[in-house]
N, C-alpha and C. Protein backbone atom coordinates (compact mmCIF):
# COMPACT_ATOMS: atom_id res chain seq x y z
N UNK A 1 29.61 -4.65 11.55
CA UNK A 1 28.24 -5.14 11.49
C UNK A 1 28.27 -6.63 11.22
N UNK A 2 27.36 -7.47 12.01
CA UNK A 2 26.94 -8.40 11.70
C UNK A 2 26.05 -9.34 11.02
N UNK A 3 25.85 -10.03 9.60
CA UNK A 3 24.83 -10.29 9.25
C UNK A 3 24.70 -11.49 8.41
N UNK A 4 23.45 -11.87 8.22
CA UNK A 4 23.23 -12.84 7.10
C UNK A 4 22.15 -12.96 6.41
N UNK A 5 21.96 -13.62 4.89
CA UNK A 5 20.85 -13.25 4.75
C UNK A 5 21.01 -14.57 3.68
N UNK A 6 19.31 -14.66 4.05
CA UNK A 6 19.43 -15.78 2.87
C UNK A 6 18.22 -16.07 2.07
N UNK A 7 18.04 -17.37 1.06
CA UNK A 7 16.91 -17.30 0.20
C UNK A 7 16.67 -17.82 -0.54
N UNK A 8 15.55 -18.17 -1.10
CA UNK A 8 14.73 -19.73 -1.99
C UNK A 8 13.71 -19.22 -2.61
N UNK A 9 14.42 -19.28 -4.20
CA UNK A 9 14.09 -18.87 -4.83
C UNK A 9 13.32 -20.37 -5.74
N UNK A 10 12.86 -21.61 -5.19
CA UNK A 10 12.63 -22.75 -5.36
C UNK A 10 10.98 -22.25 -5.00
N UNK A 11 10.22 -23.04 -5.66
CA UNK A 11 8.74 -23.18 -5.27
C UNK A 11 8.35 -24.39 -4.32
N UNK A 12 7.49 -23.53 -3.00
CA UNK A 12 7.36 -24.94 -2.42
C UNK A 12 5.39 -24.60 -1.53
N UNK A 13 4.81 -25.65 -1.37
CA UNK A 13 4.07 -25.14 -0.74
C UNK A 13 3.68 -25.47 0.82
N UNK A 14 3.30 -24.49 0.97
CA UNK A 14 3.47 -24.50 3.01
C UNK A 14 1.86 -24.73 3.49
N UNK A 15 1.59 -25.85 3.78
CA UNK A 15 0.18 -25.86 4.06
C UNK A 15 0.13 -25.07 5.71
N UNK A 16 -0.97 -25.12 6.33
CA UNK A 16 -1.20 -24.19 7.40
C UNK A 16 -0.28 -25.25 8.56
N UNK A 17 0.50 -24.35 9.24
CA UNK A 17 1.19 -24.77 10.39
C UNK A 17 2.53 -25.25 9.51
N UNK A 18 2.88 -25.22 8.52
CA UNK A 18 4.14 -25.17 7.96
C UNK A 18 5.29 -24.46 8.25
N UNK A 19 6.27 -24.86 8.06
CA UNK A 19 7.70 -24.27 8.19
C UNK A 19 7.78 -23.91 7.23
N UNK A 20 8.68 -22.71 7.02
CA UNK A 20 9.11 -22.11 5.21
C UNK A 20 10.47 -22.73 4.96
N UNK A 21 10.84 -23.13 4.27
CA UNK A 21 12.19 -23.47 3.99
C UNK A 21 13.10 -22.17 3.29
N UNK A 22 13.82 -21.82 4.33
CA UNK A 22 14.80 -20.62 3.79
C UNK A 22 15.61 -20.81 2.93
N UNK A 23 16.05 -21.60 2.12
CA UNK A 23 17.07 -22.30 1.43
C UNK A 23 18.36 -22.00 1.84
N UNK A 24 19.12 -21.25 1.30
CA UNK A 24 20.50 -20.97 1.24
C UNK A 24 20.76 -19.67 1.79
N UNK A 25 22.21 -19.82 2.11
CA UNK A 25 22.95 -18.40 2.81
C UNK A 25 23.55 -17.67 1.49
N UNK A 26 23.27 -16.29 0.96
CA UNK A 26 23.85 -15.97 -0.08
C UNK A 26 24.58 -14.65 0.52
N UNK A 27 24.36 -14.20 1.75
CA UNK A 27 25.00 -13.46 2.09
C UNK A 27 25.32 -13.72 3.71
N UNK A 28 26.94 -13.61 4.12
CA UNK A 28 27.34 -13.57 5.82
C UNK A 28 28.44 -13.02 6.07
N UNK A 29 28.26 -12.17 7.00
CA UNK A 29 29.76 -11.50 7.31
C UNK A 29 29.64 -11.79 9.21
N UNK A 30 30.17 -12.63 9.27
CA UNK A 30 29.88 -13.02 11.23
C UNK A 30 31.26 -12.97 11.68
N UNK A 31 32.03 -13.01 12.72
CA UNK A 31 32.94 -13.23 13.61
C UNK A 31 32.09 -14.19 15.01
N UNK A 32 33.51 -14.52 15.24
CA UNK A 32 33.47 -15.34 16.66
C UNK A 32 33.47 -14.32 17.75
N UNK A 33 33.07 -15.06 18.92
CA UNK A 33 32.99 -13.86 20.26
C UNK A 33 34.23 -14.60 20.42
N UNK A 34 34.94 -13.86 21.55
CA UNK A 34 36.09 -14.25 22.61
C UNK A 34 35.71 -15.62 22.84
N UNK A 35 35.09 -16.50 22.55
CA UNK A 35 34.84 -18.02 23.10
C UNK A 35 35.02 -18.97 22.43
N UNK A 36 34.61 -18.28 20.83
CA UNK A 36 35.02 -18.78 19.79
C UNK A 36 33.81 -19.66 18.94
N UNK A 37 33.04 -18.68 19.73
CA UNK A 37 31.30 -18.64 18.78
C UNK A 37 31.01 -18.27 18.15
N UNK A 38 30.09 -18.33 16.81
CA UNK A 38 29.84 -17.86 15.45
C UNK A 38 28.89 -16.97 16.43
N UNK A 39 28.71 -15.98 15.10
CA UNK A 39 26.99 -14.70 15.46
C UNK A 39 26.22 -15.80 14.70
N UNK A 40 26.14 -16.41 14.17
CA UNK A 40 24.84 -17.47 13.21
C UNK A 40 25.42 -18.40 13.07
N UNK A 41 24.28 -19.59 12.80
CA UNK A 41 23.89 -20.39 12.77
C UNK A 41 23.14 -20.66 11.66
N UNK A 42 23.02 -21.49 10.49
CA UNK A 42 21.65 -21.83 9.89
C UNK A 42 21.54 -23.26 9.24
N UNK A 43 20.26 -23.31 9.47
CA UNK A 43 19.95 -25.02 8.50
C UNK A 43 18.48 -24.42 7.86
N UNK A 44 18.12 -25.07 6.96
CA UNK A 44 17.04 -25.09 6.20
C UNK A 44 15.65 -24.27 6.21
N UNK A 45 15.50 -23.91 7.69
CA UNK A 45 14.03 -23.84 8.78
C UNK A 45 14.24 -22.90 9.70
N UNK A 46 15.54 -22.83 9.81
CA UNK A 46 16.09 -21.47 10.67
C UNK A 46 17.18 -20.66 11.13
N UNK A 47 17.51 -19.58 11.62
CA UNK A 47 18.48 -19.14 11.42
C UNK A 47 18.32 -18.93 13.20
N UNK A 48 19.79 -19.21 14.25
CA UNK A 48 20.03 -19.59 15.37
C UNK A 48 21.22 -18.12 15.22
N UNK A 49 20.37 -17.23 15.97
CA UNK A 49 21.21 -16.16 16.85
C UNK A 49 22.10 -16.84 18.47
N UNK A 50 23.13 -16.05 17.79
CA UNK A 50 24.37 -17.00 19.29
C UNK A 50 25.08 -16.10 20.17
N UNK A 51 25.05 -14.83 19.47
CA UNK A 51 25.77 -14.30 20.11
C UNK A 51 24.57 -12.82 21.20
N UNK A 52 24.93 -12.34 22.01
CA UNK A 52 24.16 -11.31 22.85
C UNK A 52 23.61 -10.04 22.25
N UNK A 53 22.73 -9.31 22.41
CA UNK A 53 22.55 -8.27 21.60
C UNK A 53 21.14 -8.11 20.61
N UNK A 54 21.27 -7.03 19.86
CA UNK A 54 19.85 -7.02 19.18
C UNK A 54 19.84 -7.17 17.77
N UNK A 55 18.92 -7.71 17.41
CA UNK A 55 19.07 -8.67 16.11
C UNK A 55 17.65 -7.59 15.31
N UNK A 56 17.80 -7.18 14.05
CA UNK A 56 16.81 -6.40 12.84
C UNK A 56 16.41 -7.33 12.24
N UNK A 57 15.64 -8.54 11.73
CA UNK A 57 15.08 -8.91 10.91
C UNK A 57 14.01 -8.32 10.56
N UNK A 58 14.12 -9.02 8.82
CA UNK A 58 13.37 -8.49 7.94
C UNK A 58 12.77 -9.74 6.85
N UNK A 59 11.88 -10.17 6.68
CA UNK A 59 11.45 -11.25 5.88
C UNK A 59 10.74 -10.58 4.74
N UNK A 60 11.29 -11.17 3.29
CA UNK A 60 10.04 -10.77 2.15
C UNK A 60 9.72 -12.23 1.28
N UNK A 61 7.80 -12.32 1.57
CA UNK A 61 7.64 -13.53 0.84
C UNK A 61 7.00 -13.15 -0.09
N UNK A 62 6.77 -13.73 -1.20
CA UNK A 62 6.22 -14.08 -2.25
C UNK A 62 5.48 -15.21 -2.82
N UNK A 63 4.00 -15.36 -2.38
CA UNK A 63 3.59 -16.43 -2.61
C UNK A 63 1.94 -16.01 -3.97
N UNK A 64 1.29 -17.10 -3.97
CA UNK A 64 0.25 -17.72 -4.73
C UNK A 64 -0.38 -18.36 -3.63
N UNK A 65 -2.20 -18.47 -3.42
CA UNK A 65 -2.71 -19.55 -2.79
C UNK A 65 -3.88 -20.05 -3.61
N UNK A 66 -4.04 -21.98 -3.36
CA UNK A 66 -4.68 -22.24 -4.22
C UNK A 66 -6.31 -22.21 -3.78
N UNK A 67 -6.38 -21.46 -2.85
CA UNK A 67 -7.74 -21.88 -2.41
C UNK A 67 -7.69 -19.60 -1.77
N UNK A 68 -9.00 -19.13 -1.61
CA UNK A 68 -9.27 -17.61 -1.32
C UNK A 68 -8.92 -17.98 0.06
N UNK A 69 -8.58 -17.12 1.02
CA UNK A 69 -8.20 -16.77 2.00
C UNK A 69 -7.14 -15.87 2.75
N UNK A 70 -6.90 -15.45 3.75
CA UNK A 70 -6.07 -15.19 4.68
C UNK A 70 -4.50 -15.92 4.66
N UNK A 71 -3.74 -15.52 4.22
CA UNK A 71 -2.28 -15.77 4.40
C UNK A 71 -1.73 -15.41 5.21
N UNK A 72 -0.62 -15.85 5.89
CA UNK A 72 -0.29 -14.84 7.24
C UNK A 72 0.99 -15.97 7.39
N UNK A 73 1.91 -15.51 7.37
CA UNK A 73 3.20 -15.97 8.02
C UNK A 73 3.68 -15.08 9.35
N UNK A 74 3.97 -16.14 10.24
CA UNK A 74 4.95 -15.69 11.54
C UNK A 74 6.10 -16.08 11.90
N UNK A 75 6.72 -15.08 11.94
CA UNK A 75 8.29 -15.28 12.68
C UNK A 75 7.98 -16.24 14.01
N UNK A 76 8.88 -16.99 13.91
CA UNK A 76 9.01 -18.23 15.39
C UNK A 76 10.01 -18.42 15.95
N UNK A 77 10.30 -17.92 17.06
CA UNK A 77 11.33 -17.99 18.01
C UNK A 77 11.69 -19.19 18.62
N UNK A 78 12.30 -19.51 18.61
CA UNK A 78 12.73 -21.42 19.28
C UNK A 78 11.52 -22.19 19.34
N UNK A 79 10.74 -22.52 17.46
CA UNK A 79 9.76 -23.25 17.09
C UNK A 79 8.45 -22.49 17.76
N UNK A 80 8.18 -21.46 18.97
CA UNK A 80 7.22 -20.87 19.25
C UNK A 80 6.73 -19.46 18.24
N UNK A 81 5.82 -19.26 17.97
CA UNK A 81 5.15 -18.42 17.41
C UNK A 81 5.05 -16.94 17.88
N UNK A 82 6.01 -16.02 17.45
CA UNK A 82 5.92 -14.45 18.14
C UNK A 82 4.35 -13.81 17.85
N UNK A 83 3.62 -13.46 18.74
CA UNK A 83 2.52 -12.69 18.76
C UNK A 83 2.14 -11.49 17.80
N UNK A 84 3.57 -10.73 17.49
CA UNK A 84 3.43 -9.65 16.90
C UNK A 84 4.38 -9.92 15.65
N UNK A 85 4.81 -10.63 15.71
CA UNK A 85 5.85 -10.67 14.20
C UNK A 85 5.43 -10.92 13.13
N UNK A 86 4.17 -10.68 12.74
CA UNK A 86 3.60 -11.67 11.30
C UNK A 86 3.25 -10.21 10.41
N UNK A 87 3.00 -11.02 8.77
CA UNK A 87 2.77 -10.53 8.24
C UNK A 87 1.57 -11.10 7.31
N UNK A 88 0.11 -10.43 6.95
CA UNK A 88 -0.51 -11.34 6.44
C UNK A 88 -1.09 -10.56 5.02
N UNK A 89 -1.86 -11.31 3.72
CA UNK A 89 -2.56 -10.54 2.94
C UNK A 89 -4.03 -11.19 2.47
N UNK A 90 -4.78 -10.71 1.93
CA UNK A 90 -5.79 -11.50 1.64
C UNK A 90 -6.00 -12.26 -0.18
N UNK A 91 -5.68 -13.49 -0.18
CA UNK A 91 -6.22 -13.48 -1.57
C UNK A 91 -8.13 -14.06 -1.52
N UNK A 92 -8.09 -13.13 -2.96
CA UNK A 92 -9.34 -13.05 -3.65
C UNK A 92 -9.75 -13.85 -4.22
N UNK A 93 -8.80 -14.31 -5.29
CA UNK A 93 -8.78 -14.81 -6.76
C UNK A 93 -7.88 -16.10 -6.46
N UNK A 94 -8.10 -17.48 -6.33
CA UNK A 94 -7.04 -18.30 -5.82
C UNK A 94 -5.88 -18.77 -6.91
N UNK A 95 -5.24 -19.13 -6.98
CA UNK A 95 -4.12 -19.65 -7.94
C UNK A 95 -3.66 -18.57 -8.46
N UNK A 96 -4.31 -17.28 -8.61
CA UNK A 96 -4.00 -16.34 -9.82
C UNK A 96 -3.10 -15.10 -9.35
N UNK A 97 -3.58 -14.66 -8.37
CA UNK A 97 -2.93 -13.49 -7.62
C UNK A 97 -1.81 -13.68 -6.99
N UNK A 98 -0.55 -13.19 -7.03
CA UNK A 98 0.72 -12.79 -6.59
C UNK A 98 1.03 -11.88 -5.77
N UNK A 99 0.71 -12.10 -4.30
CA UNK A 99 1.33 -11.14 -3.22
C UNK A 99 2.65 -11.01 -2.68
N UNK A 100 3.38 -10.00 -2.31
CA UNK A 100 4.20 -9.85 -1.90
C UNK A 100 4.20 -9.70 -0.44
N UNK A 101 5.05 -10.13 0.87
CA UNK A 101 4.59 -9.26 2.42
C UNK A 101 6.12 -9.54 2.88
N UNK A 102 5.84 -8.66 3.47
CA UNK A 102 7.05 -8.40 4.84
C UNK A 102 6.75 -8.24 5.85
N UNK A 103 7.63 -9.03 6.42
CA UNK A 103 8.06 -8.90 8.56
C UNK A 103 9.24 -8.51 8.61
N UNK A 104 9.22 -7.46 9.22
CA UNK A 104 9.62 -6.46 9.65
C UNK A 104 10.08 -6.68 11.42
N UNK A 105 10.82 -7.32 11.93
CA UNK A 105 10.79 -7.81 13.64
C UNK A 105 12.26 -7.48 13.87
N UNK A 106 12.54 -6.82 15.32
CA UNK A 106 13.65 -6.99 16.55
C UNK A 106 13.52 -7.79 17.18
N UNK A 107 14.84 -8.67 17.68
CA UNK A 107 14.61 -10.04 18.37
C UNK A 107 15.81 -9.64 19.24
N UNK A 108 15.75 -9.43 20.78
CA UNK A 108 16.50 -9.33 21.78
C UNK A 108 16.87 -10.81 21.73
N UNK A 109 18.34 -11.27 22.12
CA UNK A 109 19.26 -12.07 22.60
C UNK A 109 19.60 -11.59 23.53
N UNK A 110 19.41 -12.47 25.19
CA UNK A 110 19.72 -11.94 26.48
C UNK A 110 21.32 -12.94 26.71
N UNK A 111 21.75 -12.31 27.77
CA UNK A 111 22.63 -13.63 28.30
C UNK A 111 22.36 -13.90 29.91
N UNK A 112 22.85 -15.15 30.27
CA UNK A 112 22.17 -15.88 31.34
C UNK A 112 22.98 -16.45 32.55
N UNK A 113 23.29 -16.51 33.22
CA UNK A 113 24.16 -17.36 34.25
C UNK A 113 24.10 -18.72 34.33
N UNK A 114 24.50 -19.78 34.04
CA UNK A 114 24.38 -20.88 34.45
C UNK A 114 25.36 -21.52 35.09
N UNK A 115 25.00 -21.51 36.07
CA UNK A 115 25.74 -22.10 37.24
C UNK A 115 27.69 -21.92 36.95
N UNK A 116 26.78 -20.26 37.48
CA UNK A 116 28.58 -19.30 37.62
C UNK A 116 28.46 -18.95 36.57
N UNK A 117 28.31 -19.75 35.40
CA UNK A 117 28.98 -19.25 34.01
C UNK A 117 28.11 -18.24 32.98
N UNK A 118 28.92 -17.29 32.82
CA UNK A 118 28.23 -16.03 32.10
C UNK A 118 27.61 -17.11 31.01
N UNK A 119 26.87 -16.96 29.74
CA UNK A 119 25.97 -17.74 28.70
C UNK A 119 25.07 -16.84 27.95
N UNK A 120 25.07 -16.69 26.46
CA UNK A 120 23.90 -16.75 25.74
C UNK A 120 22.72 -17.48 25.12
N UNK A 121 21.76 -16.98 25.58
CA UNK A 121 20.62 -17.93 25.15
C UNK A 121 20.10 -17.27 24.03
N UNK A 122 20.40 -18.58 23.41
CA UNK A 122 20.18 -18.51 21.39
C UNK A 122 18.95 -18.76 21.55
N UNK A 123 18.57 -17.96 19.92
CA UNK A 123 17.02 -17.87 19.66
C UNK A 123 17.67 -18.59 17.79
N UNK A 124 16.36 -19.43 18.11
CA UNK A 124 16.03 -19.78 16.24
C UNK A 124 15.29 -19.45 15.94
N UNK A 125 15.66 -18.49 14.74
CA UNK A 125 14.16 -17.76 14.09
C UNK A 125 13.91 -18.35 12.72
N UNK A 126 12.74 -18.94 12.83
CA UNK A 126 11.90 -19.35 11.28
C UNK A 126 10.77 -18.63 10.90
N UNK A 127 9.95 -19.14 9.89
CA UNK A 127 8.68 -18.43 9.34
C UNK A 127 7.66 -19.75 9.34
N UNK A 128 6.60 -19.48 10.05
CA UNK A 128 5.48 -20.45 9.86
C UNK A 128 4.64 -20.07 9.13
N UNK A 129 3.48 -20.57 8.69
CA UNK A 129 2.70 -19.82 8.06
C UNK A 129 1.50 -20.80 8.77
N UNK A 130 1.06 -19.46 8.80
CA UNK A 130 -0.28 -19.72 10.05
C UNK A 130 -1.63 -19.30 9.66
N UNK A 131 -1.45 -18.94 8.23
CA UNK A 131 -3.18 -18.50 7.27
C UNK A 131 -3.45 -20.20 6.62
N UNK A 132 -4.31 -19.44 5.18
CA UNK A 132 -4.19 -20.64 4.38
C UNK A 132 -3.26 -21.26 3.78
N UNK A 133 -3.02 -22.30 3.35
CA UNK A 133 -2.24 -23.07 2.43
C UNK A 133 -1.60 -21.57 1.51
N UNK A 134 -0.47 -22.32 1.17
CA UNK A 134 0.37 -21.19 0.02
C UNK A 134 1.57 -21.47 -0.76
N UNK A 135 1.82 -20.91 -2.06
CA UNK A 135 2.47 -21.65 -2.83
C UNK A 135 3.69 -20.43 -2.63
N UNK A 136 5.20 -20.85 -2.08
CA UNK A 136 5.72 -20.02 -1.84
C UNK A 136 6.77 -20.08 -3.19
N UNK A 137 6.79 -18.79 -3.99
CA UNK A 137 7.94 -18.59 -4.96
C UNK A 137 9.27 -18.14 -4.41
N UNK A 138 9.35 -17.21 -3.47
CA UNK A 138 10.49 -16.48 -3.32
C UNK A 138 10.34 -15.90 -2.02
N UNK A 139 11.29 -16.13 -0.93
CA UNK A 139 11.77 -15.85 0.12
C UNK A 139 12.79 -15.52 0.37
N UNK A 140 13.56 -14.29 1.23
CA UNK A 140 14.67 -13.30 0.92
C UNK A 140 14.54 -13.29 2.58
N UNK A 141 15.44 -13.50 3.28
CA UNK A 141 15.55 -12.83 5.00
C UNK A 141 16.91 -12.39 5.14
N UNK A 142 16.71 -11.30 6.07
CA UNK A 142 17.70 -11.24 6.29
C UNK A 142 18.01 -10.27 7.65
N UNK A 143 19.20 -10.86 8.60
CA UNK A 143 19.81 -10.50 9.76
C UNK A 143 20.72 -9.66 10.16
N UNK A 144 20.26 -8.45 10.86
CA UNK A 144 21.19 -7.30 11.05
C UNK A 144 21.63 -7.08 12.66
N UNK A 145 22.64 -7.18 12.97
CA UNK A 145 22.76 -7.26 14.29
C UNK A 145 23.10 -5.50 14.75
N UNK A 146 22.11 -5.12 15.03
CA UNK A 146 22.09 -3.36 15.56
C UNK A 146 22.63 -2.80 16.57
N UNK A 147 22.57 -3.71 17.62
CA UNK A 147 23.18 -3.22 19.59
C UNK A 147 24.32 -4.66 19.45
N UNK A 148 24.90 -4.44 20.00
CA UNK A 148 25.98 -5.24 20.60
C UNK A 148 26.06 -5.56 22.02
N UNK A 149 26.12 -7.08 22.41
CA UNK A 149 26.37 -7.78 23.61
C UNK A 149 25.43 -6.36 24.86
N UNK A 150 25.92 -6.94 25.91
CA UNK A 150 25.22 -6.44 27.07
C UNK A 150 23.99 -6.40 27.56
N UNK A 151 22.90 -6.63 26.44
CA UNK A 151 21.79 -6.57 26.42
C UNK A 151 21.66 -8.02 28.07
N UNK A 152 20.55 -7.34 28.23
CA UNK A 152 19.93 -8.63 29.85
C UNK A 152 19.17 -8.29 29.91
N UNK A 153 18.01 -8.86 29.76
CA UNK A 153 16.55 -9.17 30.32
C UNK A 153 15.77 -8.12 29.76
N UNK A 154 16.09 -7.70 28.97
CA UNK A 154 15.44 -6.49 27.52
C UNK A 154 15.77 -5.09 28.05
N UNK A 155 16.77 -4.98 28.41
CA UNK A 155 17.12 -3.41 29.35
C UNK A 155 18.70 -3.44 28.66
């Protein structure tokens, strides 16, 4: 199995259209393909699937918002926004209430031809947050690689 997982346990706040900052890798067990490619990738904002195949993520946030509203973070695939990957809650009470949410998402990695040459096309997955403003305490993700290579064009 392939995986990583990581997490920021630092307070930060993500106004609307924000990036989450994942902090650190506290857990990875990856190998190279035959080419001599990592399965991951990560910096600060996202974690870069490399190798072919199907990827389990799982996100758990933990935030505060200082103003009532709609919270809603989305998984983002190469800086674009997945349609169905989010997770949202409502606060009531602003500053005071402590929600917890999870995303829960499969992310196909296809591979590609480019000119002759077999290729995987990497996906970077981050968390935007696309509700109100939010004070994030604690963020935990983490990457399970389920199917192995072969995968093409979601078949």
């Amino acid at each position: 199995m392939l995986l990583i997982g990581t997490r920021n346990a630092t307070s930060q706040s993500v106004l609307t259209g924000g990036a989450i900052n994942l902090g650190e890798v506290y857990r990875r067990y990856c190998k190279k393909n035959s080419s001599g490619v990592k399965a991951f990738d990560f910096n600060s904002t996202s974690i870069s699937l490399q190798h072919s195949g199907i990827y389990h993520i799982t996100a758990n946030v933990t935030f505060t918002a200082p103003a009532a509203g709609v919270v809603v973070f989305q998984l983002t695939e190469n800086g674009v926004a997945l349609p169905s990957a989010l997770a949202s809650e409502t606060i009531t009470t602003a500053a005071t209430e402590v929600k917890t949410t999870t995303i829960d998402y499969y992310v196909i990695v296809d591979s590609a031809c480019v000119l002759g040459c077999p290729t995987t096309v990497i996906k970077n997955i981050g968390i935007l947050n696309t509700g109100v403003g939010a004070t994030i305490s604690n963020v935990v993700v983490n990457v399970d690689k389920v199917v192995w290579g072969g995968v093409r064009n979601g078949k």
